[in-house]
C-alpha atoms as a PDB file:
ATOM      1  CA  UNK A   1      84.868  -3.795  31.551  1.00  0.00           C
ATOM      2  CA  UNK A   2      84.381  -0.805  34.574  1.00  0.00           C
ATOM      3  CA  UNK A   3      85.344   1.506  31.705  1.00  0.00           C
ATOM      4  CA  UNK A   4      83.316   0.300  29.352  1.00  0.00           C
ATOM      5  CA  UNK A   5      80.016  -0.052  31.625  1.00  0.00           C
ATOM      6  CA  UNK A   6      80.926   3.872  32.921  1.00  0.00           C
ATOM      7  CA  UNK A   7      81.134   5.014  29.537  1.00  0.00           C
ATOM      8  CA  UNK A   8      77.801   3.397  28.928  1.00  0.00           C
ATOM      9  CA  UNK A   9      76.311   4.555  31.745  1.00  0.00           C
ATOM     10  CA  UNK A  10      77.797   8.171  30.704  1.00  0.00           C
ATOM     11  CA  UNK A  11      76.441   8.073  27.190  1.00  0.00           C
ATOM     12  CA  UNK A  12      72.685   6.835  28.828  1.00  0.00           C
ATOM     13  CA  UNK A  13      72.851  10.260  30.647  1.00  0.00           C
ATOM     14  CA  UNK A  14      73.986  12.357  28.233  1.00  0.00           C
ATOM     15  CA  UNK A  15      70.996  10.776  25.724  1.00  0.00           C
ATOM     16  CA  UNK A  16      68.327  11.161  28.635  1.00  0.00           C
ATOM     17  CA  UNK A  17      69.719  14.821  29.149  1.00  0.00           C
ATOM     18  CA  UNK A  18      69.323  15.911  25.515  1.00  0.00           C
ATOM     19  CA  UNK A  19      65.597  16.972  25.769  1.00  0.00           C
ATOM     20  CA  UNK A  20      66.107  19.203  28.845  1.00  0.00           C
ATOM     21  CA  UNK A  21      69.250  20.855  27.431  1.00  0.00           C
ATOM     22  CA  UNK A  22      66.453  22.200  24.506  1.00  0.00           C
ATOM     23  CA  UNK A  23      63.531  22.878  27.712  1.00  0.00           C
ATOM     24  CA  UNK A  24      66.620  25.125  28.981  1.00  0.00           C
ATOM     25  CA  UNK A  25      67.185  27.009  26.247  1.00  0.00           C
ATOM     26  CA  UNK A  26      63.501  27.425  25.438  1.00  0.00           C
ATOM     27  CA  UNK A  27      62.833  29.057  29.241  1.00  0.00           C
ATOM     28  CA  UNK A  28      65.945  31.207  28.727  1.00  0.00           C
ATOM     29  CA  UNK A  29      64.529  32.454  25.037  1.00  0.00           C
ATOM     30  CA  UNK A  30      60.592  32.972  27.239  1.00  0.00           C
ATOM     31  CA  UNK A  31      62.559  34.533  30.372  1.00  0.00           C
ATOM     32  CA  UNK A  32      64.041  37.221  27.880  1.00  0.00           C
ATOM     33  CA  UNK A  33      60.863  37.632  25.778  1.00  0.00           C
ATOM     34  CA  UNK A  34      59.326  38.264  29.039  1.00  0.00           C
ATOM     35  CA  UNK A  35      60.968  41.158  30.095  1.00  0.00           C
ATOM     36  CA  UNK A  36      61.632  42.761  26.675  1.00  0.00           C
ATOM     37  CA  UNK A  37      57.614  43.027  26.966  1.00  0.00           C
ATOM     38  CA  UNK A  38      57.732  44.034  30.478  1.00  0.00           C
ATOM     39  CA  UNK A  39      59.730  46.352  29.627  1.00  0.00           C
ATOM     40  CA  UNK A  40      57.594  47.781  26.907  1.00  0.00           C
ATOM     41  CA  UNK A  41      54.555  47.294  29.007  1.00  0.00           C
ATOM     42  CA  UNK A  42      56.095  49.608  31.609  1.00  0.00           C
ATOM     43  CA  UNK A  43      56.705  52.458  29.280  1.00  0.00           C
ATOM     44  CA  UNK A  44      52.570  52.574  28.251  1.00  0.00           C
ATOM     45  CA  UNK A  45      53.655  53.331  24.705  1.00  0.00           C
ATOM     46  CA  UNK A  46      54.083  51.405  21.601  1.00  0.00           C
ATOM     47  CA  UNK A  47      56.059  53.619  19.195  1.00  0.00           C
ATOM     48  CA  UNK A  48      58.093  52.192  16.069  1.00  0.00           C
ATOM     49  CA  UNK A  49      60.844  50.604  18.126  1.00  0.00           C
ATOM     50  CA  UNK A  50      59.054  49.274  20.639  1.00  0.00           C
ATOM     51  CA  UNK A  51      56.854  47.501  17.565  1.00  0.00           C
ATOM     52  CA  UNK A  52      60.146  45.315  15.866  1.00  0.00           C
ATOM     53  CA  UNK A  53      60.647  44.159  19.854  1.00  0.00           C
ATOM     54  CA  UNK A  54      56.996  43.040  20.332  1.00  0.00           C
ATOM     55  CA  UNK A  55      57.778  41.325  17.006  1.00  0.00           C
ATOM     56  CA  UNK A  56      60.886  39.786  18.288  1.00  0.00           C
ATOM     57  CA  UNK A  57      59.013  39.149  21.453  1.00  0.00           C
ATOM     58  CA  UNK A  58      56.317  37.291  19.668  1.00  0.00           C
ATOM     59  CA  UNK A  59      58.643  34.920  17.509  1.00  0.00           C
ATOM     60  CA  UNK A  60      60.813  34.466  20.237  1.00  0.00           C
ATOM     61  CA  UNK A  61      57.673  33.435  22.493  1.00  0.00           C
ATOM     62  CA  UNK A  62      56.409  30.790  19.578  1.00  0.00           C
ATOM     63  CA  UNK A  63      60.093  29.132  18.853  1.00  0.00           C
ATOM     64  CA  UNK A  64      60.514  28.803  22.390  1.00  0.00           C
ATOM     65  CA  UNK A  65      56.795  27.406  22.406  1.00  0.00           C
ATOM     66  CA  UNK A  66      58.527  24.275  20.321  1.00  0.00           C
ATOM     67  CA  UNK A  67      61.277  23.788  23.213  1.00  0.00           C
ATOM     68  CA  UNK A  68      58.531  23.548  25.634  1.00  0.00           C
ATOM     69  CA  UNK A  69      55.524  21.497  24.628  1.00  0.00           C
ATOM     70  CA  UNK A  70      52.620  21.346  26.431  1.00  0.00           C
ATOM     71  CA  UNK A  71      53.360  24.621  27.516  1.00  0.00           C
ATOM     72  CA  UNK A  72      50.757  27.660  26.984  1.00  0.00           C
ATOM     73  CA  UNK A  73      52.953  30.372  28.820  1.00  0.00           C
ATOM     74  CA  UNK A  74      54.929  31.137  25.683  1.00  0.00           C
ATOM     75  CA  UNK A  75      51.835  31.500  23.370  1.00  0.00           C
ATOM     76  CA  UNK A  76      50.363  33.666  25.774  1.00  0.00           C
ATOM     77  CA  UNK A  77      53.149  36.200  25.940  1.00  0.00           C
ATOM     78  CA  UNK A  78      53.398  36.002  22.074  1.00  0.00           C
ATOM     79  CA  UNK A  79      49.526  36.710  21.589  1.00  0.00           C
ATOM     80  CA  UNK A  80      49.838  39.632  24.306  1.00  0.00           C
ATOM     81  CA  UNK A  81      52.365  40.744  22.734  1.00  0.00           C
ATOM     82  CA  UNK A  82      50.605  41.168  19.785  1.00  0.00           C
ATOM     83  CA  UNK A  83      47.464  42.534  21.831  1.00  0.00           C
ATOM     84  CA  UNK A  84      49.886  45.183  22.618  1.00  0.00           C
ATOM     85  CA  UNK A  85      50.859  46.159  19.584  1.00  0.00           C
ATOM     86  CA  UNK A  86      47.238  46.391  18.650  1.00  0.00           C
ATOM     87  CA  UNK A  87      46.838  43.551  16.384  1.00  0.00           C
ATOM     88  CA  UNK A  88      43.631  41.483  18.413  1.00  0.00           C
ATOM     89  CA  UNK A  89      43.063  39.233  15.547  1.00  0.00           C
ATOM     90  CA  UNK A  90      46.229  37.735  15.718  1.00  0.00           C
ATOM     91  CA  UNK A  91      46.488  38.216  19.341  1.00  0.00           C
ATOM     92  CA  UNK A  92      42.982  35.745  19.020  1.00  0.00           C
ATOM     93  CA  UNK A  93      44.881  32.734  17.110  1.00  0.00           C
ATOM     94  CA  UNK A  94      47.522  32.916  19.699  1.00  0.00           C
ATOM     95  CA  UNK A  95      45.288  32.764  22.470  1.00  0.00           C
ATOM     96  CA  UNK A  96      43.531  30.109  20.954  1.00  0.00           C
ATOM     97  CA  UNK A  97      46.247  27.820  20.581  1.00  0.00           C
ATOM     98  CA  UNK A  98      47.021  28.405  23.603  1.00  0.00           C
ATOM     99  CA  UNK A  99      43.563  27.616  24.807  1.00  0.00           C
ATOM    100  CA  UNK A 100      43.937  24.400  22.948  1.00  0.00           C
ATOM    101  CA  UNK A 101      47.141  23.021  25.525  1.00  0.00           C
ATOM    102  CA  UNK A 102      44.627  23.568  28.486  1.00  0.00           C
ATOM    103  CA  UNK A 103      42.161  25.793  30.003  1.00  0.00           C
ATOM    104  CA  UNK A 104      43.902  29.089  32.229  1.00  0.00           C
ATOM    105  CA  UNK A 105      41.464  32.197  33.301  1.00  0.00           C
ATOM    106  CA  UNK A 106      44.591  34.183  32.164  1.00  0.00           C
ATOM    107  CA  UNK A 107      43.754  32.750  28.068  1.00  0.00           C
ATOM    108  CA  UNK A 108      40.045  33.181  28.882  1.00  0.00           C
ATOM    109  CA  UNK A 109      40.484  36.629  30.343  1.00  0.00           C
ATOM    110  CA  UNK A 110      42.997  38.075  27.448  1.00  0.00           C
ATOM    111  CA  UNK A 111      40.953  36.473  24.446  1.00  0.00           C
ATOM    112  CA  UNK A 112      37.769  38.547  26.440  1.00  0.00           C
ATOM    113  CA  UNK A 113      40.266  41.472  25.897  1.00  0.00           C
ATOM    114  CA  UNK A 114      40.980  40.427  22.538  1.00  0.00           C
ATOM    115  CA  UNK A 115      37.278  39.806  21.378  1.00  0.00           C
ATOM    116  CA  UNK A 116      36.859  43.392  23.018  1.00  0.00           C
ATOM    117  CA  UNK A 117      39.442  45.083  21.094  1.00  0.00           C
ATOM    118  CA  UNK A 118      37.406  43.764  17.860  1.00  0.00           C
ATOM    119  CA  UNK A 119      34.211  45.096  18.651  1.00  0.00           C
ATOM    120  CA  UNK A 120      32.576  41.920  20.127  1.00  0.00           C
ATOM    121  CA  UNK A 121      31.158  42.929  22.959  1.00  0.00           C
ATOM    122  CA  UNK A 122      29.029  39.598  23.749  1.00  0.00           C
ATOM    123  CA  UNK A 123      32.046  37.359  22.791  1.00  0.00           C
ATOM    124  CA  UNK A 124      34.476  39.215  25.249  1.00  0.00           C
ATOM    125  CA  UNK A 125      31.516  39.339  27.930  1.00  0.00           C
ATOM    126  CA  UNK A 126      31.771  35.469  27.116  1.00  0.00           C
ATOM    127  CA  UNK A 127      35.264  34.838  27.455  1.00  0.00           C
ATOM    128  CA  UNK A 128      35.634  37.676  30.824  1.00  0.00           C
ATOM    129  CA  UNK A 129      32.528  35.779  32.760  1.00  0.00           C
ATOM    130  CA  UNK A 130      34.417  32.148  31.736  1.00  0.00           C
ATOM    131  CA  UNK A 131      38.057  33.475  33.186  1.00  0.00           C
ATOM    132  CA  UNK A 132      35.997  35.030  36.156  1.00  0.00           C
ATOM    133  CA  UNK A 133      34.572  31.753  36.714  1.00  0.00           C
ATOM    134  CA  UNK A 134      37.707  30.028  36.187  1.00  0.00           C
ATOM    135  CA  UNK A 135      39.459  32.012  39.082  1.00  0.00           C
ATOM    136  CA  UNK A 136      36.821  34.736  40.833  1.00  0.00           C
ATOM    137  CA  UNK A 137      40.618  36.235  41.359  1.00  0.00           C
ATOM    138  CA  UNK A 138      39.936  37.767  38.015  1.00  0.00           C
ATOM    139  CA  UNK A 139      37.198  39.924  39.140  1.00  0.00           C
ATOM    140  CA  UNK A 140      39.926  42.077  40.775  1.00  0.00           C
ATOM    141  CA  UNK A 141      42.349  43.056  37.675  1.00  0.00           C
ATOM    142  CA  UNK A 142      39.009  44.073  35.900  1.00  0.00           C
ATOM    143  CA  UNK A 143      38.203  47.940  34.982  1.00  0.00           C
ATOM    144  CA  UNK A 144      35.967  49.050  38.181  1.00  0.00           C
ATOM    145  CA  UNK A 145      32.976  49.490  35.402  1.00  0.00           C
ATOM    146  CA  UNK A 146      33.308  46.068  34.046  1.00  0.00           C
ATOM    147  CA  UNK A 147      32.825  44.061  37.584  1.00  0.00           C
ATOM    148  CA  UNK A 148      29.515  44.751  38.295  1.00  0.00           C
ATOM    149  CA  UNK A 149      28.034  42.234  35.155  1.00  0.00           C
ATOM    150  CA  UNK A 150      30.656  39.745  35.242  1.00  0.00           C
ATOM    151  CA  UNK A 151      30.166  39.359  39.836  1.00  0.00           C
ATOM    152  CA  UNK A 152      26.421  39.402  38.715  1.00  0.00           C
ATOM    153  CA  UNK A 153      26.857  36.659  36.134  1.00  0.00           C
ATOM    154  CA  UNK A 154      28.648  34.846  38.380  1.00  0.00           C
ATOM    155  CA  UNK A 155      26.314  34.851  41.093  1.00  0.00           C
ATOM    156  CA  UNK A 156      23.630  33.739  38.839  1.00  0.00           C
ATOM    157  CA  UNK A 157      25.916  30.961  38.058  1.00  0.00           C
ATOM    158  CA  UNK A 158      26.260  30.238  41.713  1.00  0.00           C
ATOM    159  CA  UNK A 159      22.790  30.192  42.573  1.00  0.00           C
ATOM    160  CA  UNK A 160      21.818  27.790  39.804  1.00  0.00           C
ATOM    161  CA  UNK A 161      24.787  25.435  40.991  1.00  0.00           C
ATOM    162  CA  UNK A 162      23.321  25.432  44.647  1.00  0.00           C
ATOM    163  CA  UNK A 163      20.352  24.464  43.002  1.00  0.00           C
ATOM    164  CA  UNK A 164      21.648  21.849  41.258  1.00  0.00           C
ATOM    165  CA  UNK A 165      20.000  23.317  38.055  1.00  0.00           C
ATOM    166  CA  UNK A 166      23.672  23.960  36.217  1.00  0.00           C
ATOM    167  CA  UNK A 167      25.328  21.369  34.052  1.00  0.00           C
ATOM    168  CA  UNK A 168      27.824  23.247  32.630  1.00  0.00           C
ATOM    169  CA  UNK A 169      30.314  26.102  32.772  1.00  0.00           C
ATOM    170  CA  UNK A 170      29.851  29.945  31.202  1.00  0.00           C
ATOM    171  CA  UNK A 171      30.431  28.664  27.683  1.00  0.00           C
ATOM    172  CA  UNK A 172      33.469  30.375  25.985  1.00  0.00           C
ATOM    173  CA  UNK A 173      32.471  32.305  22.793  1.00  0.00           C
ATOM    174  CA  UNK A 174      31.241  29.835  20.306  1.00  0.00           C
ATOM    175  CA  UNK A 175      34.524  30.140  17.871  1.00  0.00           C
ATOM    176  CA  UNK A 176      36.864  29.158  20.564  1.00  0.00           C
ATOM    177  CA  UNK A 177      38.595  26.218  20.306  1.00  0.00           C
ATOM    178  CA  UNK A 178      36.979  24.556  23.256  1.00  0.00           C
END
């Protein structure tokens, strides 16, 4: 009967461990997508080579997306990956989804860079002022001649909430998911 109730009690912990062997393997698929774009990142280039491992990068960063649910981080790398490599409309849909597991000023700030790298100025002014409001921590990763607007958006923002006259947020641009 002891063997029989330890055997039961082995198989119950082998069943509730299933799920996090697949979580492990999903952050050790992320932690090496990570630095193959770190790695690129570092080197300021993006020739032919460094292209087919942003790809791997990005499909690596969206199957380990399925081993972690819930969890933006992967989707994030995969769309900057793909910001990288110059592609902002697909870096957008990333982001997106992303934006759709839960609000981070990193989505907000990188769709802003996204939007920017499109041509839509007003829609990455949008998306900057939201991460900036976010986390003001933003502010500080921003080009020096892109602070000025977003720290004087924000104060606006700040004086209305004193005031009580603010009932919402900096809006997100108006095709975002939120």
């Amino acid at each position: 009967m002891k063997l029989v109730s330890t055997g039961l009690l082995i198989l119950a912990l082998s069943i509730a461990l299933v799920p996090e062997f697949r979580r492990y393997a999903a952050e050790r698929r992320l932690y090496v997508a990570t630095a193959v774009f770190q790695s690129i990142v570092a080197r300021h280039q993006v020739a032919a080579p460094e292209a087919d491992a942003l790809d791997w990068a990005v499909a690596t960063s969206i199957d380990a997306a399925d081993g972690i649910p819930g969890d933006s981080r992967p989707l994030i790398l995969a769309g900057s990956a793909r910001l990288i490599a110059q592609r902002p409309s697909e870096a957008l849909v990333l982001y997106k989804r992303a934006l759709d597991l839960g609000e981070r000023a990193e989505i907000d700030l990188n769709m802003g860079r996204a939007y920017f790298a499109l041509g839509d100025q007003q829609a990455a002014s949008s998306a900057i002022i939201r991460a900036a409001w976010v986390s003001p921590a933003i502010v500080s990763v921003l080009p020096e001649q892109a602070r000025p607007p977003v720290t004087s958006a924000l104060a606006q923002d700040e004086e209305l909430l004193l005031h009580r006259r603010l009932s919402a947020p900096p809006p997100l641009p108006s095709d975002s998911s939120r």
